[in-house]
Protein backbone atom coordinates (compact mmCIF):
# COMPACT_ATOMS: atom_id res chain seq x y z
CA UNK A 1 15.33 -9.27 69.24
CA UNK A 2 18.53 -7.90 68.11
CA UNK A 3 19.35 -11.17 65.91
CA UNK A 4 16.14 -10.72 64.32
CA UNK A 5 16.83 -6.92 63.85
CA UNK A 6 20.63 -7.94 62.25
CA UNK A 7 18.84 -10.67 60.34
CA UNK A 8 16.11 -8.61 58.54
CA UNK A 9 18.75 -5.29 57.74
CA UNK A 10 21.34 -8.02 56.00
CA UNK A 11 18.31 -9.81 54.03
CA UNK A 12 17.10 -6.13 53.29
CA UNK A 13 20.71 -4.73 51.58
CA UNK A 14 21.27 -8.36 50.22
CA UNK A 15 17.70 -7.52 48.08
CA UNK A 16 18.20 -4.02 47.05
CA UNK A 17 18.97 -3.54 43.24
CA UNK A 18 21.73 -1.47 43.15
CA UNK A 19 20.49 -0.61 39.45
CA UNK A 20 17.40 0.91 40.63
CA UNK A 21 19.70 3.29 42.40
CA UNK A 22 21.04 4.85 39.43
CA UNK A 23 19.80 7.95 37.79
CA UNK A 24 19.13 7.93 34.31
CA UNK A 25 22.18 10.62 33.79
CA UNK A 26 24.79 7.45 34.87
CA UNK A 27 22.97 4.60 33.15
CA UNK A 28 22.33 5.70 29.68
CA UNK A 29 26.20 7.09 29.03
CA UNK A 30 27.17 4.24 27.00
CA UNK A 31 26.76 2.35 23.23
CA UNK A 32 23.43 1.38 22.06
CA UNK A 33 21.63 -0.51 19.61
CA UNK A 34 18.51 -0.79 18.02
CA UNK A 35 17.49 -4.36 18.55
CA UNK A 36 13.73 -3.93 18.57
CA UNK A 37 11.33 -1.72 16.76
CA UNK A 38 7.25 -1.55 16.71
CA UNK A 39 4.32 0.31 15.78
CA UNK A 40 2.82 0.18 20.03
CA UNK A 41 -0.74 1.30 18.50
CA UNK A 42 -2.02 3.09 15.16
CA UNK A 43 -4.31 6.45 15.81
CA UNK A 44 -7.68 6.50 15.96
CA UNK A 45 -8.76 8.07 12.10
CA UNK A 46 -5.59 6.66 9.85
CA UNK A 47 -6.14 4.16 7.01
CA UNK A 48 -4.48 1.60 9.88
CA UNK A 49 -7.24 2.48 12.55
CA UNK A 50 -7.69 -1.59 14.07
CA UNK A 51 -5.32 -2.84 12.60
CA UNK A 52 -2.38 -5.11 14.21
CA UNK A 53 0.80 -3.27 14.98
CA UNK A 54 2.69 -5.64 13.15
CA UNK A 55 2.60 -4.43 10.08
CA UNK A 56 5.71 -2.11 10.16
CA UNK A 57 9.28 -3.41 9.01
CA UNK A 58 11.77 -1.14 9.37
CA UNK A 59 14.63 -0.52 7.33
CA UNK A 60 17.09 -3.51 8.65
CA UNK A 61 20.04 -0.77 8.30
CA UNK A 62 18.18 0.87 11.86
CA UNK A 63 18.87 -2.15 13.55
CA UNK A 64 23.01 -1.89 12.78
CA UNK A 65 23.48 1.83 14.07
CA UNK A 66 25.21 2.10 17.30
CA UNK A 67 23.79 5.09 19.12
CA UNK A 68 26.65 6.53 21.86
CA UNK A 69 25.32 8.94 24.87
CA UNK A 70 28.62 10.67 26.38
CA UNK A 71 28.42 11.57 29.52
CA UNK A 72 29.63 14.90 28.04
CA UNK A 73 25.81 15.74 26.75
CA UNK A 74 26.58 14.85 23.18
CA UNK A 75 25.39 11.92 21.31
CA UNK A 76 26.77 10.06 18.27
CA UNK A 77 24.75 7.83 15.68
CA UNK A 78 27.07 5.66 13.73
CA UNK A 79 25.96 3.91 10.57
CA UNK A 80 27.11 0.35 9.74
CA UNK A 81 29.76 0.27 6.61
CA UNK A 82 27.28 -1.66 4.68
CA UNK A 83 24.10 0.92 5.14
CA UNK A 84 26.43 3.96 3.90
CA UNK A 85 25.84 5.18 0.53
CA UNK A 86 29.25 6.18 -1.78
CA UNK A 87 30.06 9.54 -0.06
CA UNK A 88 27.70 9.73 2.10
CA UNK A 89 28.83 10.67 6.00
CA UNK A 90 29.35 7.19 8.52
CA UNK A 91 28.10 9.24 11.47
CA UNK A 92 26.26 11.94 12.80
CA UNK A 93 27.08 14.08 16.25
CA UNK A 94 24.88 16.12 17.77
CA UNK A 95 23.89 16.65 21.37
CA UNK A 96 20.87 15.46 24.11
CA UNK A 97 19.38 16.22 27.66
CA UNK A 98 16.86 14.65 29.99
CA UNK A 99 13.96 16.75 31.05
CA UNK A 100 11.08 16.08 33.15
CA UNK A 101 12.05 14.53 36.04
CA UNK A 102 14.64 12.27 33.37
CA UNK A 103 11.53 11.13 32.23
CA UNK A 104 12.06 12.55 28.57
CA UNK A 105 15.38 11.99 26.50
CA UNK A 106 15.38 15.66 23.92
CA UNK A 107 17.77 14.81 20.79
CA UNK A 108 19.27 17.06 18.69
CA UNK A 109 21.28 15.53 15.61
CA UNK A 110 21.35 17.40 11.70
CA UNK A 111 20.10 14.19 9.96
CA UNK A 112 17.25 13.29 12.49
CA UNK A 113 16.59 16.89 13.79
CA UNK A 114 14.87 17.55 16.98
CA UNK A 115 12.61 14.55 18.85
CA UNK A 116 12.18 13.72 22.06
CA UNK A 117 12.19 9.76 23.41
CA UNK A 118 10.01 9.32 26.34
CA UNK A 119 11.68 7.15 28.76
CA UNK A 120 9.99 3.58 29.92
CA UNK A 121 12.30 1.71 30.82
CA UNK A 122 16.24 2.46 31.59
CA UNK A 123 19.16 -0.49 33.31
CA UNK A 124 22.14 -0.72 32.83
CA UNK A 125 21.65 -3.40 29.97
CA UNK A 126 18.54 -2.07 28.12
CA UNK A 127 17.07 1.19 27.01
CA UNK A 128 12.80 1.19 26.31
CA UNK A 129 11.47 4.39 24.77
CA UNK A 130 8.98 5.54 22.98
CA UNK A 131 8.17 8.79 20.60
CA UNK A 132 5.73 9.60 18.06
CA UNK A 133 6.33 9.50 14.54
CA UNK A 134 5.19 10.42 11.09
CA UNK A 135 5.23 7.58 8.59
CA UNK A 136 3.74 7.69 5.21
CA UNK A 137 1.50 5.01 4.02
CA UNK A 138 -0.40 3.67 1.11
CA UNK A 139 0.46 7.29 -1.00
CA UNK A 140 -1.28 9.04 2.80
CA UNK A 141 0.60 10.54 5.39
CA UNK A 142 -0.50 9.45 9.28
CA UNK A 143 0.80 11.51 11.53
CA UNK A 144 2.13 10.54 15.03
CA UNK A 145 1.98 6.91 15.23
CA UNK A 146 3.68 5.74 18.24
CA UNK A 147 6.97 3.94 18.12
CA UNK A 148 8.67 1.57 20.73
CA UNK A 149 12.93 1.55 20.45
CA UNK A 150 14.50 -1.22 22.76
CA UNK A 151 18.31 -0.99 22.67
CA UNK A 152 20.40 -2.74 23.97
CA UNK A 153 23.92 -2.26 25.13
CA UNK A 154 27.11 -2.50 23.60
């Protein structure tokens, strides 16, 4: 009995994924970049209302900013070289918390303002979020379409 006992508690902390043991507050300190970016459904009532999400491309200078969490509470977006206009500033600082359970990412940076990213997916590696948006379209405005960030590490 006490083989079988020893047997099953190695198997069992052999299996565990140390990763899923980490709080959001120790895994998202770190670099990050935008490496994938969609539309997850338009709203009910916009001139996109059943369409396919795929109609979005964003601006491919999104996918070259490096976004830094400090473990210090303050964040950093850095532009590439090539996606900075003549004068223009190569990065922005401002700060961030988690809220709800660190369910909820809130943002605060000057050239983005205040957002919050809603959490679905955090290891070490990769970064899943989503927030709603306002994007104009077609000469409209629509109003809070939801968006889907994966980043990934740096």
């Amino acid at each position: 009995m006490r083989k079988i006992f020893a047997i099953t508690a190695i198997l069992f902390l052999f299996s565990c994924n140390k990763e899923t043991t980490k709080q959001p507050s120790e895994l998202l300190p770190r670099s990050w970049k935008i490496t994938s970016l969609k539309v997850v459904t338009p709203l009910q009532g916009t001139p996109l209302e059943g369409t396919t999400t795929n109609w979005y491309n964003a601006d491919e200078c999104k996918f070259k900013q490096i976004w830094t969490f400090r473990s210090n509470a303050t964040l950093e977006i850095k532009e590439a070289p090539t996606c900075v206009l003549a004068g223009a500033q190569s990065s922005a600082i401002g700060t961030f918390n988690l809220s709800d359970n660190n369910s909820k990412i809130n943002i605060r940076v000057d050239w983005y303002g205040g957002f919050t990213f809603n959490i679905i997916n955090l290891t070490k590696t990769k970064l899943t979020v989503q927030r709603n948006e306002a994007v104009g379209f077609g000469g409209s405005q629509i109003i809070n379409l939801l968006f889907e960030y994966e980043f990934t590490a740096q």
